[in-house]
C-alpha atoms as a PDB file:
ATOM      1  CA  UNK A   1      48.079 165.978 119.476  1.00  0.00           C
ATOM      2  CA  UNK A   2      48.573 168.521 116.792  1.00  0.00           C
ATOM      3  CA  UNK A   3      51.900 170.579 116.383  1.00  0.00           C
ATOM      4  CA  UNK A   4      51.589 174.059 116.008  1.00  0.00           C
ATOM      5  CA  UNK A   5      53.960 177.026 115.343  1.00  0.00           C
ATOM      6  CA  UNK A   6      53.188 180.206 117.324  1.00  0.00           C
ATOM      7  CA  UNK A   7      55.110 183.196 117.367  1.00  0.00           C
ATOM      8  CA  UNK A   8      55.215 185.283 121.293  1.00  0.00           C
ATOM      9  CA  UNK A   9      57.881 188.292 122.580  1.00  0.00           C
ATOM     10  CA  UNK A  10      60.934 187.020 123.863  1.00  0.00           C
ATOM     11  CA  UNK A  11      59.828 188.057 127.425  1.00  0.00           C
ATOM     12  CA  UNK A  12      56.971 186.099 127.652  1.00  0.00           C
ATOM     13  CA  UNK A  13      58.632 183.072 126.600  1.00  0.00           C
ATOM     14  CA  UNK A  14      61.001 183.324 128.936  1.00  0.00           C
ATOM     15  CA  UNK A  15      58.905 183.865 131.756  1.00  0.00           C
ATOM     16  CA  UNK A  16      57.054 180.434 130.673  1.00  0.00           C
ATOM     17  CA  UNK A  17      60.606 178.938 130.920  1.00  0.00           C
ATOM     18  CA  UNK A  18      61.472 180.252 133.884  1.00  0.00           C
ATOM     19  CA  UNK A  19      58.159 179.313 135.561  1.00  0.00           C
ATOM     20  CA  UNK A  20      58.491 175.896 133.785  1.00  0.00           C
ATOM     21  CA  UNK A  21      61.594 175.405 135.363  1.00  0.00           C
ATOM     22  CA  UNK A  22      60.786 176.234 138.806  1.00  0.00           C
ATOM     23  CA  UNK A  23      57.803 173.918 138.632  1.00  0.00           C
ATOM     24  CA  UNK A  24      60.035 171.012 137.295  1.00  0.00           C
ATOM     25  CA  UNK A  25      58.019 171.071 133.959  1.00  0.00           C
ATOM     26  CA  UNK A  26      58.238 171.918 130.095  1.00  0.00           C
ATOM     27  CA  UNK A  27      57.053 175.757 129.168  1.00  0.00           C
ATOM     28  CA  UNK A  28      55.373 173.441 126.304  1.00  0.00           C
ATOM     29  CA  UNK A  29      52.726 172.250 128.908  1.00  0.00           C
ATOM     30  CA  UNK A  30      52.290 175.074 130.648  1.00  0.00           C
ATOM     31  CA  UNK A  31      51.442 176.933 127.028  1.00  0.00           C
ATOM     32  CA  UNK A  32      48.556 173.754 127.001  1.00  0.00           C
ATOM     33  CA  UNK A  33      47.192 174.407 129.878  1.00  0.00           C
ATOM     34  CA  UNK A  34      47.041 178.008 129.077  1.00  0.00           C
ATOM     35  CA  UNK A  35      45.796 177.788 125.556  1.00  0.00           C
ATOM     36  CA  UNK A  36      42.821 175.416 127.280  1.00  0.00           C
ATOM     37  CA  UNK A  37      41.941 177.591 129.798  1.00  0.00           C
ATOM     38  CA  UNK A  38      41.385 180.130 127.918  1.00  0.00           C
ATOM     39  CA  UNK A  39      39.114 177.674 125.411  1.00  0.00           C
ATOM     40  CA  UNK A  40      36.615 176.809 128.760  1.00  0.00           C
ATOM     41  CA  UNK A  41      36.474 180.458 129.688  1.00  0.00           C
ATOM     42  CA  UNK A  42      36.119 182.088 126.351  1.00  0.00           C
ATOM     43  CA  UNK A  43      34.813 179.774 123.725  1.00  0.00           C
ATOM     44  CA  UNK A  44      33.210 177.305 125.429  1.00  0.00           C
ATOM     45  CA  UNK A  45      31.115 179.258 127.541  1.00  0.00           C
ATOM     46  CA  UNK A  46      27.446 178.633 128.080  1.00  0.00           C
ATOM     47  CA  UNK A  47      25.496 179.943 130.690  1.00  0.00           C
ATOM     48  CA  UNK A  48      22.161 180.097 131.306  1.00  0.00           C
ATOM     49  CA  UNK A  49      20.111 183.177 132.642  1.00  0.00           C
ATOM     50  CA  UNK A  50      20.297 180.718 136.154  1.00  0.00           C
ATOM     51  CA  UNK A  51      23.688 180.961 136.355  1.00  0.00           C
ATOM     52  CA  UNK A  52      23.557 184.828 136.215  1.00  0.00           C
ATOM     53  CA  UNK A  53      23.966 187.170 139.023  1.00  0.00           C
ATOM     54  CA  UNK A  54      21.478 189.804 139.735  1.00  0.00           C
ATOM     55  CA  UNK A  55      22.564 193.447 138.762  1.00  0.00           C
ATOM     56  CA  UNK A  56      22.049 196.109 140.820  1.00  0.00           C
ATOM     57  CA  UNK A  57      20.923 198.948 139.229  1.00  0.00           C
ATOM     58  CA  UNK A  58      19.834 201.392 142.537  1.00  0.00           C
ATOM     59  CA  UNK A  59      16.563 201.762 144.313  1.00  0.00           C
ATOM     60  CA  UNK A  60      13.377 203.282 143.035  1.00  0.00           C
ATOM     61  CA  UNK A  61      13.715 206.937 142.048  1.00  0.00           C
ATOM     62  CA  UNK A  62       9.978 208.237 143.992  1.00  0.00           C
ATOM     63  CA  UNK A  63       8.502 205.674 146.828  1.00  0.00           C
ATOM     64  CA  UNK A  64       6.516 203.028 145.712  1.00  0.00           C
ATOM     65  CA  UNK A  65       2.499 203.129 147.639  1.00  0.00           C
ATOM     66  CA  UNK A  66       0.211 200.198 147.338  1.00  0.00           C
ATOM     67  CA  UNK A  67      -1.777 202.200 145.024  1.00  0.00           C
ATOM     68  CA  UNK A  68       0.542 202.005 142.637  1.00  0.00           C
ATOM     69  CA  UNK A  69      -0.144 200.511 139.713  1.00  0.00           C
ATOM     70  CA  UNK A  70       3.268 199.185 138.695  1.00  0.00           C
ATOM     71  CA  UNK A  71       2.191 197.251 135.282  1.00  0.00           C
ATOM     72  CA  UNK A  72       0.374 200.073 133.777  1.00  0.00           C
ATOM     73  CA  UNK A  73       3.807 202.113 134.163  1.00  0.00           C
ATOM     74  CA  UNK A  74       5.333 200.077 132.963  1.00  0.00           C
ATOM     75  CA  UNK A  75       3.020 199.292 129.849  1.00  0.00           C
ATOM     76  CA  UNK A  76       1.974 203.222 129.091  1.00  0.00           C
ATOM     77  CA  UNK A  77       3.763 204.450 125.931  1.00  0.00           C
ATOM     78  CA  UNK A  78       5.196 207.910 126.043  1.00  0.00           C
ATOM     79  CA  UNK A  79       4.712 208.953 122.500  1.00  0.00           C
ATOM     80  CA  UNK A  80       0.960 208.664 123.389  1.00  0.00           C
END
C-alpha cells in the first residue's frame, strides 16, 4: 500500500473521524473506501451502448400514417 499526503478542511476531516468512530473504525479506511469508490464510478467506467437506458425525447411532433415514408425523411437534405 502506498502512503500518501492529502490536504482536506478541517470539517471534513472531522466528520470522517467522527463517523470513524461511531463505526468502531479508522477515518484512514473510510478515506480508502472513498477514494475507491470514486475510482469504479469515475475512472473505471465502461459501459456499453447495452447497458444504456433509453432517453425519452417526446412523441412525434405531426401523426405518423402508413404512407409515410419515414427513411426518405429522414435521408432528404434541407440545403437541397
Amino acid at each position: 500500500m502506498k502512503t500518501i499526503t492529502i490536504n482536506v478542511s478541517e470539517p471534513v476531516y472531522e466528520d470522517f473521524q467522527r463517523f470513524a468512530q461511531k463505526m468502531d473504525r479508522k477515518a484512514s479506511e473510510l478515506i480508502r473506501e472513498a477514494m475507491e469508490a470514486y475510482r469504479q464510478q469515475h475512472m473505471l467506467r465502461r459501459t456499453s451502448l447495452r447497458d444504456r437506458r433509453p432517453a425519452s425525447v417526446g412523441g412525434p411532433i405531426q401523426p405518423i400514417t402508413s404512407e409515410d415514408d419515414l427513411l426518405g425523411e429522414m435521408l432528404h437534405d434541407l440545403r437541397d
